[in-house]
PDB file of N, CA and C in Angstrom:
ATOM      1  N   UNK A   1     -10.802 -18.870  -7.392  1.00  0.00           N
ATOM      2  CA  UNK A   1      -9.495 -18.226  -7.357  1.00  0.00           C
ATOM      3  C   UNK A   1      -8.730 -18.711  -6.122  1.00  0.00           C
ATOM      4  N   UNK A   2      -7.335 -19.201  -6.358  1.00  0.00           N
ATOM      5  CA  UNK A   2      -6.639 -19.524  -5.553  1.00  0.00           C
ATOM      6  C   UNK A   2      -6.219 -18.565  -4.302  1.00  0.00           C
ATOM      7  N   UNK A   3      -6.192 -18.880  -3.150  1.00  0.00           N
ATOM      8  CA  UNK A   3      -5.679 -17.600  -2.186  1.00  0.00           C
ATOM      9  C   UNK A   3      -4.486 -16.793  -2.746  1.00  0.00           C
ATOM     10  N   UNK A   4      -3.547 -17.991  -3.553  1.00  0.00           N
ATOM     11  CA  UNK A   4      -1.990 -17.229  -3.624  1.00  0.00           C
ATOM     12  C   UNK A   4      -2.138 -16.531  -4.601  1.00  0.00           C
ATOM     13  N   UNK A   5      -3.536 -16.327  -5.412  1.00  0.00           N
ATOM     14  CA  UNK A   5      -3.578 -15.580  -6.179  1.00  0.00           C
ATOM     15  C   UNK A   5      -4.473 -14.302  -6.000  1.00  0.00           C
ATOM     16  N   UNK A   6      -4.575 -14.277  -4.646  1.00  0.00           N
ATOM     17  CA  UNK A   6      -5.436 -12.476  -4.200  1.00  0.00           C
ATOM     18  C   UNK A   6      -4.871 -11.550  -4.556  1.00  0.00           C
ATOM     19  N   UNK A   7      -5.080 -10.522  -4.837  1.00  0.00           N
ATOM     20  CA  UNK A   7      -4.492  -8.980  -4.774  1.00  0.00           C
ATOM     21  C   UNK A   7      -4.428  -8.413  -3.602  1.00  0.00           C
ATOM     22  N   UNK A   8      -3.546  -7.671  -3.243  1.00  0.00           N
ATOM     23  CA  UNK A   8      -3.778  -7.053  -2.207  1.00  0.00           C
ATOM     24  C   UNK A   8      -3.730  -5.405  -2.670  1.00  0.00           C
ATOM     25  N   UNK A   9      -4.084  -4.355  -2.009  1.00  0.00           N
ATOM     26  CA  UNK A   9      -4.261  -3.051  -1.975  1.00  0.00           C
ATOM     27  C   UNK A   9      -2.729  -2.858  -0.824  1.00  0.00           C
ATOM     28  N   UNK A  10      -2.164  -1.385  -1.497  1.00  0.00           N
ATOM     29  CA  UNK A  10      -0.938  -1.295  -1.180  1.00  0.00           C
ATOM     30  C   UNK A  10      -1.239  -0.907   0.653  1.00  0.00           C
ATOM     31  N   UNK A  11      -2.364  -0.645   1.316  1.00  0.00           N
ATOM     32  CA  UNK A  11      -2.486  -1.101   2.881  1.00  0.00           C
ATOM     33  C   UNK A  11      -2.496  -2.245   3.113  1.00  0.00           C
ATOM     34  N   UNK A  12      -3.518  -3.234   2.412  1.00  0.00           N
ATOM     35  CA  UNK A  12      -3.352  -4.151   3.411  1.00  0.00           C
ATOM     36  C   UNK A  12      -1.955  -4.850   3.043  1.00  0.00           C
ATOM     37  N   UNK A  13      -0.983  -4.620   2.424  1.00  0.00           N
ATOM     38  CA  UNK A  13       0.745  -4.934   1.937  1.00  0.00           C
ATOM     39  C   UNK A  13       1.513  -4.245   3.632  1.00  0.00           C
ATOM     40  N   UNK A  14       0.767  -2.923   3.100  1.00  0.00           N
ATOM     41  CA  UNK A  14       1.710  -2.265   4.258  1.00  0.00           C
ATOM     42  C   UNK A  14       1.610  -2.656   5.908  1.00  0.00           C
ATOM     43  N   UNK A  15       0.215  -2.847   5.964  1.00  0.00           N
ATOM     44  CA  UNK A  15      -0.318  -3.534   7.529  1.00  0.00           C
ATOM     45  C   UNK A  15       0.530  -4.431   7.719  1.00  0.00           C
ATOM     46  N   UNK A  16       0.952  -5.326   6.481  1.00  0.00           N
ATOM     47  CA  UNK A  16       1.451  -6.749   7.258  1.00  0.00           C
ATOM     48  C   UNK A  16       2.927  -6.303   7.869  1.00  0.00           C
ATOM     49  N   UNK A  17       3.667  -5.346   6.791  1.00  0.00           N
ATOM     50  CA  UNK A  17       5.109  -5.563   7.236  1.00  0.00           C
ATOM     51  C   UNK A  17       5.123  -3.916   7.889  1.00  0.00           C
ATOM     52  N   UNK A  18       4.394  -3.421   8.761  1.00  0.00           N
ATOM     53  CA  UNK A  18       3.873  -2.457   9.557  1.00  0.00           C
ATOM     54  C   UNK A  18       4.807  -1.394   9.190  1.00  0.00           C
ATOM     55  N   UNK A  19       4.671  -0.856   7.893  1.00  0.00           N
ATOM     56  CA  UNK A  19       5.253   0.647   7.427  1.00  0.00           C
ATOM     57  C   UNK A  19       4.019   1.079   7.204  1.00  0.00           C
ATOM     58  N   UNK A  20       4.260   2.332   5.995  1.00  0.00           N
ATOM     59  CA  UNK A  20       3.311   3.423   5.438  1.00  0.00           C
ATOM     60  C   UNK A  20       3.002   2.401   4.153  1.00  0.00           C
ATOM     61  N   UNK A  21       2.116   2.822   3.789  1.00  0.00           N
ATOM     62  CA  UNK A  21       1.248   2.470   2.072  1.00  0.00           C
ATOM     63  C   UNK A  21       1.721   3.468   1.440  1.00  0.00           C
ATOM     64  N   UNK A  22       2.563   4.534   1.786  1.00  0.00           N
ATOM     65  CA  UNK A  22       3.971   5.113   0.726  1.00  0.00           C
ATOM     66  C   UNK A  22       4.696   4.292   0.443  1.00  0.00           C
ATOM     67  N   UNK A  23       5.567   4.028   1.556  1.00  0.00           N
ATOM     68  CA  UNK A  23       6.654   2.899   1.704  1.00  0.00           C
ATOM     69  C   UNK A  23       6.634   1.824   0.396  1.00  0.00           C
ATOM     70  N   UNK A  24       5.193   0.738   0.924  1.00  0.00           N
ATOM     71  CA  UNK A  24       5.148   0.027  -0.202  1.00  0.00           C
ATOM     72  C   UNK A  24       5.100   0.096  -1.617  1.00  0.00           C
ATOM     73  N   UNK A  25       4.506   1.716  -2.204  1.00  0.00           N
ATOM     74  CA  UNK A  25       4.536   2.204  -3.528  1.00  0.00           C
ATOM     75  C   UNK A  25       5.802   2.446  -3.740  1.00  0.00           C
ATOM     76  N   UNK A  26       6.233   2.571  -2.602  1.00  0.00           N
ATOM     77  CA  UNK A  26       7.983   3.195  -3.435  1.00  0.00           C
ATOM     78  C   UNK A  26       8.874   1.962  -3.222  1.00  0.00           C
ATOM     79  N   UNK A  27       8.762   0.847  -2.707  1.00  0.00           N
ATOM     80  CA  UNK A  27       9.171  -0.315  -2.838  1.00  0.00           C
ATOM     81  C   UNK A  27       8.770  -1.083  -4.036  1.00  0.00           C
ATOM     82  N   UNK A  28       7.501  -1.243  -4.580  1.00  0.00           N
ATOM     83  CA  UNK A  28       7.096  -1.193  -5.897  1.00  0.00           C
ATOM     84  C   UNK A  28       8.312  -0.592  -6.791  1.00  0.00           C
ATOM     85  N   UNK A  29       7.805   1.025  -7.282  1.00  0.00           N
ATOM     86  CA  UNK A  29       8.513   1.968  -8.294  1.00  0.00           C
ATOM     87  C   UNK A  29      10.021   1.576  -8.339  1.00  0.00           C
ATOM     88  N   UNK A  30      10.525   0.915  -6.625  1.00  0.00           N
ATOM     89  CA  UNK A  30      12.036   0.914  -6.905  1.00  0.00           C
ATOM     90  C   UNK A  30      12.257  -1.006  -7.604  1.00  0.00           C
ATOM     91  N   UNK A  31      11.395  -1.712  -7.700  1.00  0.00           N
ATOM     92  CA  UNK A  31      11.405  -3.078  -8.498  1.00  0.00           C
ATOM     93  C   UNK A  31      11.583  -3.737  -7.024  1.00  0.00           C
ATOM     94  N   UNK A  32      11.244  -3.445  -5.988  1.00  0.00           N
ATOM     95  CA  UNK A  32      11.942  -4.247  -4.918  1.00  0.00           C
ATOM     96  C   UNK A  32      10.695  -5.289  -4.516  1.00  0.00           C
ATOM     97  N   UNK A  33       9.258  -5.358  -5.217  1.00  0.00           N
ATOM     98  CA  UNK A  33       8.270  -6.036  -4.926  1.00  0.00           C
ATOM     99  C   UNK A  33       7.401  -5.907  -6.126  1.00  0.00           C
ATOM    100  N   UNK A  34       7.110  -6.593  -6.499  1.00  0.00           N
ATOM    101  CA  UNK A  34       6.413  -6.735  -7.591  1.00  0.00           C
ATOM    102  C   UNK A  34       5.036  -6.210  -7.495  1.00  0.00           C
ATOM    103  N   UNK A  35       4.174  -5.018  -8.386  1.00  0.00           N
ATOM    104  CA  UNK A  35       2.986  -5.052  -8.630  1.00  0.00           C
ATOM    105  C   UNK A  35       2.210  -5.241  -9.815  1.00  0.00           C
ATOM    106  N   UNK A  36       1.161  -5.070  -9.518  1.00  0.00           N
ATOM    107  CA  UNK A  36      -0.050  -5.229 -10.931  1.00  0.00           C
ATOM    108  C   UNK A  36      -1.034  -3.687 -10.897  1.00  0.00           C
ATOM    109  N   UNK A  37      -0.993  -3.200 -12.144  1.00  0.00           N
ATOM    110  CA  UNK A  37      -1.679  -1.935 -12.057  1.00  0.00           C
ATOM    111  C   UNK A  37      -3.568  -2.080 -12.687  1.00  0.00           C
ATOM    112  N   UNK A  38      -4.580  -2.004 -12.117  1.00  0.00           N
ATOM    113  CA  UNK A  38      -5.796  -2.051 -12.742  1.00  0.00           C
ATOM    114  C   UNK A  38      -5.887  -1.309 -13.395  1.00  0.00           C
ATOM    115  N   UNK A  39      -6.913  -1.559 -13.984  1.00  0.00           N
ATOM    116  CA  UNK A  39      -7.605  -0.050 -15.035  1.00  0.00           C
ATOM    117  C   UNK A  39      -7.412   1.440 -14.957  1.00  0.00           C
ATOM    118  N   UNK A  40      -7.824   1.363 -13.231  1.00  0.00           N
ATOM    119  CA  UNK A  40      -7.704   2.779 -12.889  1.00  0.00           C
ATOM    120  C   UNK A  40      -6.317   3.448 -12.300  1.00  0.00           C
ATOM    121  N   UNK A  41      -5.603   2.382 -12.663  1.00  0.00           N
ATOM    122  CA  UNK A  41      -4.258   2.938 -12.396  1.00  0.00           C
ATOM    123  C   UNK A  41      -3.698   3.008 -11.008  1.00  0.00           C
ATOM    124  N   UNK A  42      -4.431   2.317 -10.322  1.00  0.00           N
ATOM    125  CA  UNK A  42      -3.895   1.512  -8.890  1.00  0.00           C
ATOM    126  C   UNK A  42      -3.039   0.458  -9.025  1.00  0.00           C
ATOM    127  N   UNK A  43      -2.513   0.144  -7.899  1.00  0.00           N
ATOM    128  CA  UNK A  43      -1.112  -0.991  -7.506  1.00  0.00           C
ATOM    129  C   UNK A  43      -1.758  -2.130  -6.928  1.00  0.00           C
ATOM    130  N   UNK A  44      -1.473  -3.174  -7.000  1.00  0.00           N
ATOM    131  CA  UNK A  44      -2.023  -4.556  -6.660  1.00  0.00           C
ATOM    132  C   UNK A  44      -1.073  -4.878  -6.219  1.00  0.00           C
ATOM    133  N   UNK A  45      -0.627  -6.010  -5.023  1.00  0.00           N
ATOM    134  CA  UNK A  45       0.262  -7.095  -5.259  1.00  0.00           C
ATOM    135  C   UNK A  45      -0.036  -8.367  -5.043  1.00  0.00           C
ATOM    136  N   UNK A  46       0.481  -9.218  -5.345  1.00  0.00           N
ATOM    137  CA  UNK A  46       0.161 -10.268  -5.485  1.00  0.00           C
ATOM    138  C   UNK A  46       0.122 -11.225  -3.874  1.00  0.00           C
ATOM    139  N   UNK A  47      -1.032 -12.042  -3.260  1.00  0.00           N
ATOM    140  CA  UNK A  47      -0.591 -12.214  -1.966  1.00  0.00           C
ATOM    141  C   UNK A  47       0.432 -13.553  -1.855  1.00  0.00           C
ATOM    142  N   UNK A  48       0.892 -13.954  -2.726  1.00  0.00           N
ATOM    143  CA  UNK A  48       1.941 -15.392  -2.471  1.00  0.00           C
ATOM    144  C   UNK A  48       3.247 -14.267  -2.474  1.00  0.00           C
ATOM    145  N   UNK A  49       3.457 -13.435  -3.510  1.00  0.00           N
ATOM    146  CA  UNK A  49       4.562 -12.638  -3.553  1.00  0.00           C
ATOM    147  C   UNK A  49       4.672 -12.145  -2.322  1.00  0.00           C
ATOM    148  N   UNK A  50       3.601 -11.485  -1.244  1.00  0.00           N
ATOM    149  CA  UNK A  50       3.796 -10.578  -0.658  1.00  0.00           C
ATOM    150  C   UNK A  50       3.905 -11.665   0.696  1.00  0.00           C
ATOM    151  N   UNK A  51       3.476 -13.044   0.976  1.00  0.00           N
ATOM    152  CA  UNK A  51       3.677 -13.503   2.085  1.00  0.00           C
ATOM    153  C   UNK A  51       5.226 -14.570   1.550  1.00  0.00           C
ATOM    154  N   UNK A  52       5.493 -14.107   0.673  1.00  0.00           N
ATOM    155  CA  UNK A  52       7.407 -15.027   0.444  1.00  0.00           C
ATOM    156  C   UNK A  52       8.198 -13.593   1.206  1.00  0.00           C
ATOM    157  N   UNK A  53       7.688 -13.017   0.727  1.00  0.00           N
ATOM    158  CA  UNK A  53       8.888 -11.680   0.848  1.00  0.00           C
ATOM    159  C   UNK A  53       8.846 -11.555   2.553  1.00  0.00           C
ATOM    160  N   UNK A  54       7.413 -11.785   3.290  1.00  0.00           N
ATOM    161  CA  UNK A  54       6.968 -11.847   4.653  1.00  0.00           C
ATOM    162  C   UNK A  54       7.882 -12.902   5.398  1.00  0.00           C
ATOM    163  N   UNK A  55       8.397 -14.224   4.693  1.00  0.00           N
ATOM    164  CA  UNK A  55       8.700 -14.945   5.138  1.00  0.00           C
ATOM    165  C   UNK A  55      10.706 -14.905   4.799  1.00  0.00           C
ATOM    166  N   UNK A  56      11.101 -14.459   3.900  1.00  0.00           N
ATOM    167  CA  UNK A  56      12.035 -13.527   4.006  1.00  0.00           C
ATOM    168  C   UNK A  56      12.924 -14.576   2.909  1.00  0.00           C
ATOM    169  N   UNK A  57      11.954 -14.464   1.563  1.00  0.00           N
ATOM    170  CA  UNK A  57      12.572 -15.524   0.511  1.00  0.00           C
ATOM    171  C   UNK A  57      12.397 -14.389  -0.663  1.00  0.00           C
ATOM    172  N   UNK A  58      12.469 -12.893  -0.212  1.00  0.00           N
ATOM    173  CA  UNK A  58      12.922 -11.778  -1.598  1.00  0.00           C
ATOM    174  C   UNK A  58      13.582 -10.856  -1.261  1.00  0.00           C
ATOM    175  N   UNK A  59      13.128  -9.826  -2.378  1.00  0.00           N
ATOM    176  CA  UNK A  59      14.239  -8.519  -2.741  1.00  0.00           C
ATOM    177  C   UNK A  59      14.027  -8.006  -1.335  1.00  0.00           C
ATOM    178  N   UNK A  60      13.364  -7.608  -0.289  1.00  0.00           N
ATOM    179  CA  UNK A  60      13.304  -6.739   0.278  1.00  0.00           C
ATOM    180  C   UNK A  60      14.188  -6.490   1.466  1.00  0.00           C
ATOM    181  N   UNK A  61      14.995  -7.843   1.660  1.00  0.00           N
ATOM    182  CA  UNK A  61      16.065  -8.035   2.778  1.00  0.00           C
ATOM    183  C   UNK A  61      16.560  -6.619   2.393  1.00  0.00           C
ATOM    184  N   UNK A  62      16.749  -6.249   1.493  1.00  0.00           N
ATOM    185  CA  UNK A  62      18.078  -4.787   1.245  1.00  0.00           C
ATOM    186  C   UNK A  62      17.315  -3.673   2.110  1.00  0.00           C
ATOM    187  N   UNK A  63      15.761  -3.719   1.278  1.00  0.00           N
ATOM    188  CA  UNK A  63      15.356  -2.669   1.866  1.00  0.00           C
ATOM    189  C   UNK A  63      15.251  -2.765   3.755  1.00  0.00           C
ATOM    190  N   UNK A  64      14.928  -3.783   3.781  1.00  0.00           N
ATOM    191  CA  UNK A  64      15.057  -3.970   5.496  1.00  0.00           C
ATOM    192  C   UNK A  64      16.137  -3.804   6.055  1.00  0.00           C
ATOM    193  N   UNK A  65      17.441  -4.028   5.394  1.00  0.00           N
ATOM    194  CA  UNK A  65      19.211  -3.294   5.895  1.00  0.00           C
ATOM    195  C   UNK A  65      18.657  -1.525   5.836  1.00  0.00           C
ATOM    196  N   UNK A  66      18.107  -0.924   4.268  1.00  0.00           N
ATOM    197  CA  UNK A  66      17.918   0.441   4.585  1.00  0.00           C
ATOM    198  C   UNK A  66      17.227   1.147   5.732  1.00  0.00           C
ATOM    199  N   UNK A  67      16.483   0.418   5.630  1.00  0.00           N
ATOM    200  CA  UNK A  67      15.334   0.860   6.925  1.00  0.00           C
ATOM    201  C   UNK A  67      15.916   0.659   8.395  1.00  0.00           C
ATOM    202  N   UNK A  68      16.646  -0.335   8.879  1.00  0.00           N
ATOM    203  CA  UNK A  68      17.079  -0.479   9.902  1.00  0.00           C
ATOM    204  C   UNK A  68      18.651   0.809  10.208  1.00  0.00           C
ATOM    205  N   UNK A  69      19.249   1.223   9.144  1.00  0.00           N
ATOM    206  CA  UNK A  69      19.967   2.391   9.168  1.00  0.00           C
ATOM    207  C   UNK A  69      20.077   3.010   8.700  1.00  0.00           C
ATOM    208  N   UNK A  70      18.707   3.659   8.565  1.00  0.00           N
ATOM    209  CA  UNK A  70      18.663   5.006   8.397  1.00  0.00           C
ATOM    210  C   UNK A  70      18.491   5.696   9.685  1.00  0.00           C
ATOM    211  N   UNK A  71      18.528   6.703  10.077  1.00  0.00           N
ATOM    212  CA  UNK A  71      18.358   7.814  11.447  1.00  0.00           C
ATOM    213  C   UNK A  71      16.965   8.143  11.433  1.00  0.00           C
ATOM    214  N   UNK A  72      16.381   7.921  12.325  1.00  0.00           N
ATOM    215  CA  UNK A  72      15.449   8.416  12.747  1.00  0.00           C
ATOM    216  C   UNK A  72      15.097   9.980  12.368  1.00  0.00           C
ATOM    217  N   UNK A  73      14.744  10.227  11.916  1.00  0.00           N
ATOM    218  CA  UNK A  73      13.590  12.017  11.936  1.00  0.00           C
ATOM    219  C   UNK A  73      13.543  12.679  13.411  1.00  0.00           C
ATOM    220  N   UNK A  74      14.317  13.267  14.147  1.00  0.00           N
ATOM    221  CA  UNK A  74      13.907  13.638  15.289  1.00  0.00           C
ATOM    222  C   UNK A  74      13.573  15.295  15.199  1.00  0.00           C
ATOM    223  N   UNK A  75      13.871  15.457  14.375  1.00  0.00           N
ATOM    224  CA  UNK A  75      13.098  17.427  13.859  1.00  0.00           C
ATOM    225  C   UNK A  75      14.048  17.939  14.004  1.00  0.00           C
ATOM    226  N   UNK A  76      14.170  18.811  13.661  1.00  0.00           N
ATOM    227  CA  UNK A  76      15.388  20.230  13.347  1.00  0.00           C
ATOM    228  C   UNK A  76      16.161  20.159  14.621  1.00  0.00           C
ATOM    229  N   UNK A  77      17.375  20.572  14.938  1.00  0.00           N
ATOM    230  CA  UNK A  77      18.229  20.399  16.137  1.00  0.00           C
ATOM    231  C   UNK A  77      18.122  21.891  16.192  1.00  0.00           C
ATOM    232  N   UNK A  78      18.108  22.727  16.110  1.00  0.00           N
ATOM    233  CA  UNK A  78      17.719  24.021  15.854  1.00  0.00           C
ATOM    234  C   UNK A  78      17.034  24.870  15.109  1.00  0.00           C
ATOM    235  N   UNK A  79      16.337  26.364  15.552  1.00  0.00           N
ATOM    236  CA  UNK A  79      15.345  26.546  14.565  1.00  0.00           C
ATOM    237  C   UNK A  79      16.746  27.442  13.609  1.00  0.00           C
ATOM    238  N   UNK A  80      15.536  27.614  12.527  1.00  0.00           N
ATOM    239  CA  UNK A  80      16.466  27.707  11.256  1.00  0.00           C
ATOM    240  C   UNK A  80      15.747  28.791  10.221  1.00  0.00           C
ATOM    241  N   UNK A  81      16.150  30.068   9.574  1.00  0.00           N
ATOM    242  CA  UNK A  81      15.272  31.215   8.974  1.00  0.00           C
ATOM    243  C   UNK A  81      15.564  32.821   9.126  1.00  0.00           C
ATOM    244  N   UNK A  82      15.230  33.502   8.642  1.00  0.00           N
ATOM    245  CA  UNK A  82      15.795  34.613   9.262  1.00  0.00           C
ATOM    246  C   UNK A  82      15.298  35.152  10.560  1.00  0.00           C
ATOM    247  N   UNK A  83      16.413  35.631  10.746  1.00  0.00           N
ATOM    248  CA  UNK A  83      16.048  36.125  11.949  1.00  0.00           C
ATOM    249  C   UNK A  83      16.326  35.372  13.139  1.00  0.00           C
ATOM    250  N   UNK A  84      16.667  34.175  12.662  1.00  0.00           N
ATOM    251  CA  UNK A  84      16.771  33.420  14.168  1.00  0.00           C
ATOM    252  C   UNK A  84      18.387  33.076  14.433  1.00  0.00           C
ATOM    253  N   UNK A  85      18.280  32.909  15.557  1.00  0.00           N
ATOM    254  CA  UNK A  85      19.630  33.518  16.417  1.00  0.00           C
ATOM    255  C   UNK A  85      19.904  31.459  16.794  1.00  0.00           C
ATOM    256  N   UNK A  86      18.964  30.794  16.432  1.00  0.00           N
ATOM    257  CA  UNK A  86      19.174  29.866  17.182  1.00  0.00           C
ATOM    258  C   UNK A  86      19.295  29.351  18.931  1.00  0.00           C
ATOM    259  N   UNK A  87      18.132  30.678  19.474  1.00  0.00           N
ATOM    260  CA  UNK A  87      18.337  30.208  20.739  1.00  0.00           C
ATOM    261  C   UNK A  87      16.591  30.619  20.748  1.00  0.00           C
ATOM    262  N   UNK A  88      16.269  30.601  21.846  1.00  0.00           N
ATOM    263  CA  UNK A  88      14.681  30.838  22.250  1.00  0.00           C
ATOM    264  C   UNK A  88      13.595  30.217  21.370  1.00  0.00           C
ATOM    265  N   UNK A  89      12.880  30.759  21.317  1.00  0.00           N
ATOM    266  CA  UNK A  89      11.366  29.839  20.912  1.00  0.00           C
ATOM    267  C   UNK A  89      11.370  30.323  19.442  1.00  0.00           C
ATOM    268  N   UNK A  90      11.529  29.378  18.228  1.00  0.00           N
ATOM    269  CA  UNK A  90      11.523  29.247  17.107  1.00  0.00           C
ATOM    270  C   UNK A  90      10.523  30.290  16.151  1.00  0.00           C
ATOM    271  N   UNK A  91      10.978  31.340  15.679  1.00  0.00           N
ATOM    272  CA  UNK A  91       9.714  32.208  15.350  1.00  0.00           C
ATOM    273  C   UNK A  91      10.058  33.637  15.696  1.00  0.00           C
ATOM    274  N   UNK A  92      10.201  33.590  17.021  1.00  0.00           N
ATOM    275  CA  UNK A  92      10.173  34.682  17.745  1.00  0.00           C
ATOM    276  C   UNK A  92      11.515  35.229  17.578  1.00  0.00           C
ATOM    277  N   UNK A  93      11.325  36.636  17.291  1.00  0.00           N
ATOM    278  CA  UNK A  93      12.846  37.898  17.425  1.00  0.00           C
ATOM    279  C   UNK A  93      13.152  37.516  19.120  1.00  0.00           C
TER     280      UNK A  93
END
């Protein structure tokens, strides 16, 4: 078997281009990288596909515009629920 024809498991996909092994399933589901499903209903990808896209000859340029602006997650700017007044320690009357 040819190298360009390995599978990879949606970590070692994700290790290379250093996101989550979510990330890459939902880059999959959205058509933005191509997979292969086994028997048991796991995701494969292909490693020539996955070192073109590395080298920056596919779909994923878009997703790399999304990713670069989106906002960061920095947690609630305030707590939020009843009871809260929005000042003091989150929880507490």
């Amino acid at each position: 078997m040819d190298t360009g024809d390995r599978l990879l498991t949606p970590g070692e996909v994700a290790a290379l281009f250093r996101v989550d092994p979510k990330t890459v399933t939902r880059w999959a589901a959205a058509g933005r990288i191509g997979s292969i499903r086994t028997p048991g209903g796991h995701r494969r990808f292909r490693e020539s596909e996955v070192r073109a896209l590395l080298e920056g000859e596919g779909m994923l340029d878009e997703v790399d515009q999304d990713i670069a602006n989106r906002p960061r997650n920095e947690g609630p700017a305030t707590p939020s629920g009843p009871g809260s007044s929005g000042a003091g320690t989150p929880g507490m009357p």
